[in-house]
Protein backbone atom coordinates (compact mmCIF):
# COMPACT_ATOMS: atom_id res chain seq x y z
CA UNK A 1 -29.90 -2.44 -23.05
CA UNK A 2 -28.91 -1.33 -19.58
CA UNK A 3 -29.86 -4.09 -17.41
CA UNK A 4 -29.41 -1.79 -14.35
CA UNK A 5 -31.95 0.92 -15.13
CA UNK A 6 -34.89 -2.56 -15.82
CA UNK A 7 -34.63 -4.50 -13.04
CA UNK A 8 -33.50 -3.82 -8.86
CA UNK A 9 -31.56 -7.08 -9.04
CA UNK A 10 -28.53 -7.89 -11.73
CA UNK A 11 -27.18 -11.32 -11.12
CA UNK A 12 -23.81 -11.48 -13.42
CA UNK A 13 -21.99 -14.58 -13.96
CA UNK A 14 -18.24 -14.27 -14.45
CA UNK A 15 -15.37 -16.17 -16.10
CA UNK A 16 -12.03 -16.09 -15.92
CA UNK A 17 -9.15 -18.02 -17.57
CA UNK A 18 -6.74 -15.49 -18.32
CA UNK A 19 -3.62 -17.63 -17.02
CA UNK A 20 -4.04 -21.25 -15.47
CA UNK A 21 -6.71 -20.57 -13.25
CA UNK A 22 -10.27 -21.62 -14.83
CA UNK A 23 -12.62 -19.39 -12.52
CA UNK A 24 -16.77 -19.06 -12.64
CA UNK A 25 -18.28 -17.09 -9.76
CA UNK A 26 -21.99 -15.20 -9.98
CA UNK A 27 -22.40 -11.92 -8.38
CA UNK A 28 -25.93 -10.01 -7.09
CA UNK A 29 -25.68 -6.55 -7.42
CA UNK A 30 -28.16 -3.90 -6.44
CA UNK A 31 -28.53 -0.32 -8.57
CA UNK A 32 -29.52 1.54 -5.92
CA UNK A 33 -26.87 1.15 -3.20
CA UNK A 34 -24.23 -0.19 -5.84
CA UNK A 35 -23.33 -3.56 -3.85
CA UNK A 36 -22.10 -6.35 -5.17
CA UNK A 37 -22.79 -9.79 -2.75
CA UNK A 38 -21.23 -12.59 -3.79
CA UNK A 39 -23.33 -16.08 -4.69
CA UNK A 40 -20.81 -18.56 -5.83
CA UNK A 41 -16.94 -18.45 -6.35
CA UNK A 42 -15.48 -21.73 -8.24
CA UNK A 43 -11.70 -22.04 -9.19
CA UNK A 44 -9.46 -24.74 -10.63
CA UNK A 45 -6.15 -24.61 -11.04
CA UNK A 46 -3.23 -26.16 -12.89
CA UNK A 47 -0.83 -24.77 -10.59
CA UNK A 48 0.43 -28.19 -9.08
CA UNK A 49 1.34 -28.98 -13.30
CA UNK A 50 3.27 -25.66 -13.26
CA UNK A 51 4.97 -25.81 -10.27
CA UNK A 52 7.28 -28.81 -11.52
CA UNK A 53 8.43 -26.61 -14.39
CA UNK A 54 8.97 -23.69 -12.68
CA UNK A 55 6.72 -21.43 -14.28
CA UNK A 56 3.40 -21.61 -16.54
CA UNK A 57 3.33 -23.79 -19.59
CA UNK A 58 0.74 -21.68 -21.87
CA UNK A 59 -0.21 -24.47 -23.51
CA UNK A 60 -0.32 -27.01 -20.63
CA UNK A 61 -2.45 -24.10 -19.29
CA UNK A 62 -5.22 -23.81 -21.62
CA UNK A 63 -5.61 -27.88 -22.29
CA UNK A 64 -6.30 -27.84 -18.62
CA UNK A 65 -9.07 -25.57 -18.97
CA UNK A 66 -10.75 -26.78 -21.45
CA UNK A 67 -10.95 -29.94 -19.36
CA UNK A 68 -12.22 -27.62 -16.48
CA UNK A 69 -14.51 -24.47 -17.91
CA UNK A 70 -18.23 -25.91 -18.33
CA UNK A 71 -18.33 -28.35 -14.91
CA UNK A 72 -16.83 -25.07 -13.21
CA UNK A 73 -19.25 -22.87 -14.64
CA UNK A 74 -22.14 -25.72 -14.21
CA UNK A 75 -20.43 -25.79 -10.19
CA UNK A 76 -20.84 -22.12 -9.76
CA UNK A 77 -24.46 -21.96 -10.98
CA UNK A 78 -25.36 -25.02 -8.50
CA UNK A 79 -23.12 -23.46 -5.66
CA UNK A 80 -25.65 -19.68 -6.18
CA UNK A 81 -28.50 -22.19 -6.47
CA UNK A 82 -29.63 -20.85 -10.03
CA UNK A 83 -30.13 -21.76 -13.22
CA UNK A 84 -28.78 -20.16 -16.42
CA UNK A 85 -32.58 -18.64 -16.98
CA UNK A 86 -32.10 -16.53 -13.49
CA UNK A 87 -28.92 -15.42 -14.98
CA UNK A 88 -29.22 -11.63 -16.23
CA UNK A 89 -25.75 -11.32 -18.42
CA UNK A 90 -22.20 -13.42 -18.84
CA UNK A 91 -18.80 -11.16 -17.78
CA UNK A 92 -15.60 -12.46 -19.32
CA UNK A 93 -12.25 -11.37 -19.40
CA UNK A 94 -11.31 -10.89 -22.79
CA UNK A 95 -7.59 -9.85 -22.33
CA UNK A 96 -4.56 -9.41 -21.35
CA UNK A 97 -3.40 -12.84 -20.54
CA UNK A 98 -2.18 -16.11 -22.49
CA UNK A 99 -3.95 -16.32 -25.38
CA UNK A 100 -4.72 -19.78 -25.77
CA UNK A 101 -6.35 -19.73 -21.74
CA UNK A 102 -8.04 -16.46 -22.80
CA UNK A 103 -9.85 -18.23 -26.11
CA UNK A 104 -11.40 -20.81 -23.76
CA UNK A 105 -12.67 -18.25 -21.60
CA UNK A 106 -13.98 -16.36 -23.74
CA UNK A 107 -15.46 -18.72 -26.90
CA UNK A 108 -17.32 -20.50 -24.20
CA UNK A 109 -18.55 -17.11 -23.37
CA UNK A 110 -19.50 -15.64 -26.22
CA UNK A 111 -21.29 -19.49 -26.86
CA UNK A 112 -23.40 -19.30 -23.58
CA UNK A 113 -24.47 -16.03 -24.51
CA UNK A 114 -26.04 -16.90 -28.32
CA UNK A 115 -27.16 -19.99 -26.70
CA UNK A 116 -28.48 -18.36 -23.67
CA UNK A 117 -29.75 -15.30 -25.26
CA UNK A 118 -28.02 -12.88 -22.32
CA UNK A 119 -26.07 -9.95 -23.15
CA UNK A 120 -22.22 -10.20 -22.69
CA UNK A 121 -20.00 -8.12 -21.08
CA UNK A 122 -16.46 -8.45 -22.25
CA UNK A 123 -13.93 -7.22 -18.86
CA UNK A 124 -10.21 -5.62 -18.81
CA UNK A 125 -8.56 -8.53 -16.66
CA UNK A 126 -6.29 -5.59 -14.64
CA UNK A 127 -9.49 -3.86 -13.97
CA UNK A 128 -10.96 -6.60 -12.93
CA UNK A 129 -8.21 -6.93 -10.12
CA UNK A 130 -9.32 -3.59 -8.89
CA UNK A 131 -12.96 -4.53 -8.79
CA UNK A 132 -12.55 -7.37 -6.53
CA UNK A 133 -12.62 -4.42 -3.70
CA UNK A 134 -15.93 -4.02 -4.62
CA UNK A 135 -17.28 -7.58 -3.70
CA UNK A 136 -19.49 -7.81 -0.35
CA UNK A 137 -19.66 -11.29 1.46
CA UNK A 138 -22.66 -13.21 2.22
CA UNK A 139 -23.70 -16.01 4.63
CA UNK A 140 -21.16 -18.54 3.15
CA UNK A 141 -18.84 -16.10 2.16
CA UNK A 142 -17.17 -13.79 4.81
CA UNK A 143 -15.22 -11.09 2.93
CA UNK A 144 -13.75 -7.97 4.56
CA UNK A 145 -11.71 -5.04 2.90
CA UNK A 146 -9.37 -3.71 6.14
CA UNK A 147 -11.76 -1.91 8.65
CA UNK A 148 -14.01 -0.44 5.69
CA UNK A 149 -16.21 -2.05 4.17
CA UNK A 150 -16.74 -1.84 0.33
CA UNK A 151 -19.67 0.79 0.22
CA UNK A 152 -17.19 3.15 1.62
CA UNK A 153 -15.10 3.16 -0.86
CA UNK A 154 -14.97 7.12 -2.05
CA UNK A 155 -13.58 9.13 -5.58
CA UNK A 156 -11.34 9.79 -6.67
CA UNK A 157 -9.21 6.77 -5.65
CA UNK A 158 -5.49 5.03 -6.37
CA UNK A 159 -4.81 1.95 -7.38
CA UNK A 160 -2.07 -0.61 -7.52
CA UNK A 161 -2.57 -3.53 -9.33
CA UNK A 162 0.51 -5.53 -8.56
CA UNK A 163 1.04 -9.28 -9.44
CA UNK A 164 3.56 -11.64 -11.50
CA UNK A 165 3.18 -10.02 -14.77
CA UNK A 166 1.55 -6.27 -14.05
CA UNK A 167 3.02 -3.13 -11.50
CA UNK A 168 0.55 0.12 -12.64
CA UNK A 169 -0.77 2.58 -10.89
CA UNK A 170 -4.08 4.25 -11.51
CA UNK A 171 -6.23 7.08 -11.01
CA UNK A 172 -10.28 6.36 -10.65
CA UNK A 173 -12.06 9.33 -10.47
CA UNK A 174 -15.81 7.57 -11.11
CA UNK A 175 -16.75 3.93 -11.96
CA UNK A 176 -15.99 3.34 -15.68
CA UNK A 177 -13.14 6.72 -15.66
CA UNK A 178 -9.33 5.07 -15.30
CA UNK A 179 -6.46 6.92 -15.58
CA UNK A 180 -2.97 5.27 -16.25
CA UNK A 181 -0.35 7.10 -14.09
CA UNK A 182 2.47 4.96 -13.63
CA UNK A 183 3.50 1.54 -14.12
CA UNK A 184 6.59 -0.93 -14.52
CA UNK A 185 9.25 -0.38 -17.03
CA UNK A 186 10.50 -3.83 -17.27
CA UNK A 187 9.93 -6.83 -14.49
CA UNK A 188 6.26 -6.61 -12.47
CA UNK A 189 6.85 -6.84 -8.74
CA UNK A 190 5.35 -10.53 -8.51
CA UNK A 191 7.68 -11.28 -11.67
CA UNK A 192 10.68 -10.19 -9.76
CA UNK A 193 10.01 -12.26 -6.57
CA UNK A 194 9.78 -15.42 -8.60
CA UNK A 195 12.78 -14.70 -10.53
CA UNK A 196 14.68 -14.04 -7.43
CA UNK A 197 13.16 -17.28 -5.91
CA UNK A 198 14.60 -19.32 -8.94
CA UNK A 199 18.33 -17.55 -7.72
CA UNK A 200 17.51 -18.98 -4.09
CA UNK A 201 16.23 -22.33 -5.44
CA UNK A 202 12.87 -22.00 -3.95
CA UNK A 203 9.53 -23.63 -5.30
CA UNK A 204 7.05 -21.54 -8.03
CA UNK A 205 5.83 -19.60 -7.20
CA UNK A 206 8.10 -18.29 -5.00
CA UNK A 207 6.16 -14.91 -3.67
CA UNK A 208 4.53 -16.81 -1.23
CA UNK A 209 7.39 -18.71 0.07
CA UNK A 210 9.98 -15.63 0.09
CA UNK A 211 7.23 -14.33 2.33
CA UNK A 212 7.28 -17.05 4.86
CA UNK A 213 10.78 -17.48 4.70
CA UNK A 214 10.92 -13.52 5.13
CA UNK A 215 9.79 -13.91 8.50
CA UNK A 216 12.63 -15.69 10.19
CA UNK A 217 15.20 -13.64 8.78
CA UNK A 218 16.81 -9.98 8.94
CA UNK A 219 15.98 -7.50 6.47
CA UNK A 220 18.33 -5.73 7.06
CA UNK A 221 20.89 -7.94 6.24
CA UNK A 222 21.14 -6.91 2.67
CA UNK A 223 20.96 -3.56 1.50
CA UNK A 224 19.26 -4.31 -1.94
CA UNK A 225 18.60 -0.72 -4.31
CA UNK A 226 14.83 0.42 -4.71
CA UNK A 227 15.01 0.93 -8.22
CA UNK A 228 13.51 4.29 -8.72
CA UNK A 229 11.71 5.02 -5.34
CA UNK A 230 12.89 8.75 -5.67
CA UNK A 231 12.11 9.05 -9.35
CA UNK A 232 9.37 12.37 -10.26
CA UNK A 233 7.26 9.80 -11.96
CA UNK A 234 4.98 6.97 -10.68
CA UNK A 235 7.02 4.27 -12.46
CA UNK A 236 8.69 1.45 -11.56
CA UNK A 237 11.59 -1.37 -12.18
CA UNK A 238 12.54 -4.26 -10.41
CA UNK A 239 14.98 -5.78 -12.84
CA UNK A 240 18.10 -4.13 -10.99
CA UNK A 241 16.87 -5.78 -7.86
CA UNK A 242 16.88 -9.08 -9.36
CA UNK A 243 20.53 -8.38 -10.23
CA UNK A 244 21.89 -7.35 -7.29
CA UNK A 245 20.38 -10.99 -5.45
CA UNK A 246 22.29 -12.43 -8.41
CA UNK A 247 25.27 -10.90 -7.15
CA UNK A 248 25.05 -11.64 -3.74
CA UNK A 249 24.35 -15.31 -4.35
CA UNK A 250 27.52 -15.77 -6.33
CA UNK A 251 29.74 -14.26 -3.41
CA UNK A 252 28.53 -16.27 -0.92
CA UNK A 253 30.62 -19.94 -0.37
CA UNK A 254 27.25 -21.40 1.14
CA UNK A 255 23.80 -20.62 0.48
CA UNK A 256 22.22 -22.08 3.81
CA UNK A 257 18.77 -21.48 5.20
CA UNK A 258 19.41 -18.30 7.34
CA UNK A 259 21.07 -16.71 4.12
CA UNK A 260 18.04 -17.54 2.03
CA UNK A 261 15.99 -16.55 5.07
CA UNK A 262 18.09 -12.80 5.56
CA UNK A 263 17.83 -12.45 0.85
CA UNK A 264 14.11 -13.23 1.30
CA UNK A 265 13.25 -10.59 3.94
CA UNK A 266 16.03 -8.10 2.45
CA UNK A 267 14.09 -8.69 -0.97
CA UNK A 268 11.03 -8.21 0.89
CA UNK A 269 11.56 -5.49 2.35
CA UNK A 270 12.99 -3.35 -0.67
CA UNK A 271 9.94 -4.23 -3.28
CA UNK A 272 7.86 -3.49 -0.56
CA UNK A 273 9.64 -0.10 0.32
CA UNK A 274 9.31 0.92 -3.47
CA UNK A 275 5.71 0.37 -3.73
CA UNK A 276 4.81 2.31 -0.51
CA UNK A 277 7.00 5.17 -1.38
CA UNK A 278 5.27 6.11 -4.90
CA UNK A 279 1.49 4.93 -3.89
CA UNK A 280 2.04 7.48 -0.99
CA UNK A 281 3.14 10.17 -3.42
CA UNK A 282 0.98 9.33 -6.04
CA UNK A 283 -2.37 9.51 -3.22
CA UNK A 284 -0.83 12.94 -1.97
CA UNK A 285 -0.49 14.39 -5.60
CA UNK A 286 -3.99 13.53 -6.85
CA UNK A 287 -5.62 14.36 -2.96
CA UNK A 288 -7.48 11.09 -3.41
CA UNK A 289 -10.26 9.63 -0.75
CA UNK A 290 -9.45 5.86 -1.33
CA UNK A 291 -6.58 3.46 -1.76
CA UNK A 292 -7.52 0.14 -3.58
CA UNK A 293 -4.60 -2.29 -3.68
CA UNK A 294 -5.20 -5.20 -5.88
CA UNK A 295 -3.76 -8.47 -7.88
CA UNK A 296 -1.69 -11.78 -6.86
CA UNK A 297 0.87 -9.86 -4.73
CA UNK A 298 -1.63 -7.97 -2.47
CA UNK A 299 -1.69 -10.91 -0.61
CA UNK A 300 1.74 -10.12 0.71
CA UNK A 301 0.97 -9.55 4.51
CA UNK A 302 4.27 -6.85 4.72
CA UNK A 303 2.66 -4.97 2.14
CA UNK A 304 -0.42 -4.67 3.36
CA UNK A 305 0.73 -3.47 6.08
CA UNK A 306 3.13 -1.08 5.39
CA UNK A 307 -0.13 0.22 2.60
CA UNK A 308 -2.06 0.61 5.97
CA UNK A 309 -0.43 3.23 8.04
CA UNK A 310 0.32 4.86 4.86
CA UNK A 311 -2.95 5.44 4.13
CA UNK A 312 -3.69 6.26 7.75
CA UNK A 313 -1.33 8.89 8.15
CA UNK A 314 -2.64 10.38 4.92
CA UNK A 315 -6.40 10.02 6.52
CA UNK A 316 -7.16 8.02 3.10
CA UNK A 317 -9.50 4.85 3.21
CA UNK A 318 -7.55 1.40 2.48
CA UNK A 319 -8.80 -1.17 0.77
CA UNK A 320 -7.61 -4.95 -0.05
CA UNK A 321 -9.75 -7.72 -0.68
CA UNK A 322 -9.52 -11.11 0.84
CA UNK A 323 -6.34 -13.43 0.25
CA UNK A 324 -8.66 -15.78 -2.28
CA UNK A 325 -10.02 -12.75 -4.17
CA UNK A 326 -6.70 -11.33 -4.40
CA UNK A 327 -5.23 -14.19 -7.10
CA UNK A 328 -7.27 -14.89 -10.15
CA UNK A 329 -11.17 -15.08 -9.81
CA UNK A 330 -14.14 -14.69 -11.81
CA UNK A 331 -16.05 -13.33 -8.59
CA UNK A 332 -13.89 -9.22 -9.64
CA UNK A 333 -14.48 -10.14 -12.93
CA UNK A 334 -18.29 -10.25 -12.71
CA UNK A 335 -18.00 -7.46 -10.08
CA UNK A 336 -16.51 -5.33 -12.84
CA UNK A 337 -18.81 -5.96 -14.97
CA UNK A 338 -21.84 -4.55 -12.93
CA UNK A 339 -20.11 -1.25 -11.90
CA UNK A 340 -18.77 -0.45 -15.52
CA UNK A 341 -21.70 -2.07 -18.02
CA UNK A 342 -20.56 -2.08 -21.24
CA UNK A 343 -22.68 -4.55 -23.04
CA UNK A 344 -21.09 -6.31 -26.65
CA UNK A 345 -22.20 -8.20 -29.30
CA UNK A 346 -21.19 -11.22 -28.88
CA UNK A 347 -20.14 -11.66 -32.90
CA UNK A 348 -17.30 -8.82 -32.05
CA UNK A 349 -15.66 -9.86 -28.88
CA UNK A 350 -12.01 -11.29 -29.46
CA UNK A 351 -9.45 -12.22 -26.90
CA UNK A 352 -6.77 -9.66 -26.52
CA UNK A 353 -3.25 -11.14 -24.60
CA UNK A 354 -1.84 -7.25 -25.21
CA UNK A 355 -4.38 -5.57 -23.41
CA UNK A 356 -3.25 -2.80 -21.26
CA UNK A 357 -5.40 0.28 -18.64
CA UNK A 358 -5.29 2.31 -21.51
């Protein structure tokens, strides 16, 4: 059944628990301009748990969210102002992710939809990311992707999915058509700045904190590699980065703030140099219309940036969501979900921690 080609209206509620966020957001989308407003976005977190460990617990993770998944979902629902009979389908990310916070997510599911009797749409978590560039704001919710809004957003398009545990780059030449071009080779970008951030004792996770500390120092202080930025390919590795902090740290006799303040913009600074350079080449290679940047560390204000006049230069549309839609949400999952309807039976949807773009 193709919910899209029955009704004008398709309201879509999403969850999300592929990692220790618990996320339930509802979506409106329209067929005929193919818009996606958001209604409701709810998250949890266990992050505050994690943070004293220095990383996630899997199976701290997915205790939390079974504490958390039906009031969020029940919260998100009351936030859109509907009940589950104005609901027209359930998205859920079935993979990749922990698998013990990806059974929550998607067992509840795959239970609201028998119980419900609505069709379920099972989601690719990393597409997902790239979908959140899709989402329109509302009233309550004031979104904005760079200059453009999302209804500009032309094919074929790049995107970089970049966050603690993913670095790929992909090719979208229609809604539903993604092509794996490139990707990391060992540590993800987001992976890399927390591992570094455990070298400079700073708190988990440490992206966001080597980014404020980035600010106050020199990055040029340190010239740290770029792993692969003049590679052929559209791959990339960050490991060799983390080793040559490593190295630095043990030379110096004192670690004080304006050395962890010069690593952090140095580190910075050479991730975000890496990124720029094969994004560039790849959206010159494939003569694309649109850059979509996406996942935890699109947040990084540098990046952004630096993604920008890229993409100017290149007269090629940018695109990054909002800060809060950049992390884990259930608002791209849902949004995926309406542009690429794929429609399961509920009986044969599994969780999937190894899923990958292709």
């Amino acid at each position: 059944m193709d919910l899209k080609k029955e009704i004008l209206y398709v309201r879509i509620l999403g969850i999300e628990t592929s990692c220790d966020e618990t996320g339930a957001a509802v979506i409106e989308g329209n067929p005929d301009d193919k818009q996606v407003v958001l209604l409701s976005n709810v998250i949890a977190s266990s992050l505050s748990l994690h943070a004293k460990t220095g990383g996630i617990i899997p199976e701290v993770a997915a205790r939390e969210q079974l504490k958390y998944i039906l009031p969020v979902i029940d919260q998100a629902l009351a936030d859109a102002k509907l009940t589950q009979e104005k609901i027209d389908a359930i998205a859920v990310t079935f993979g990749p992710g922990l698998i013990g916070s990806l059974l929550v997510g998607v067992e509840t599911a795959k239970t609201l939809a028998y119980t419900w009797n609505k069709p379920i749409i099972p989601v690719n978590h990393l597409v997902g990311h790239i979908y959140a560039n899709f989402v329109r704001g509302n009233s309550k919710f004031e979104i904005r992707n760079s200059k453009f809004t999302s209804g500009d957003i032309q094919f074929p398009a790049i995107a970089l999915v970049v966050s603690g545990g993913h670095t790929d780059l992909v090719l979208m030449k229609k809604h539903g058509s993604i092509m794996w071009i490139g990707g990391t080779r060992d540590d993800a970008a987001g992976e890399a700045f927390d591992k570094i951030g455990r070298l400079l004792n700073l708190p988990y996770p440490a992206g966001p904190v080597i980014a404020k500390l980035a600010e106050k120092g020199n990055a040029k202080a340190f010239n740290f590699p770029r792993p692969m930025i003049g590679s052929k390919d559209f791959d990339f590795s960050f490991s060799g980065l983390k080793t040559a902090v490593l190295c630095e740290v043990k030379a110096m006799k004192q670690l004080d703030n304006d050395a962890i303040a010069d690593l952090s913009a140095s580190v910075q600074q050479a991730i975000v140099d890496v990124l720029v350079r094969k994004t560039t080449k790849a959206a010159q290679k494939y003569k694309v219309k649109s850059f979509l940047l996406a996942g935890g560390v699109a947040a990084n204000e540098l990046l952004r940036k630096e993604l920008e006049v890229s993409c100017h230069k290149l007269k090629v549309k940018f695109f990054v969501p909002t800060k809060n839609l950049c992390t884990d949400n259930a608002a791209m999952i849902a949004s995926a979900a309406f542009f690429t309807y794929d429609e399961v039976a509920w009986e044969k949807i599994t969780a999937n921690p190894g899923l990958h773009f292709v």
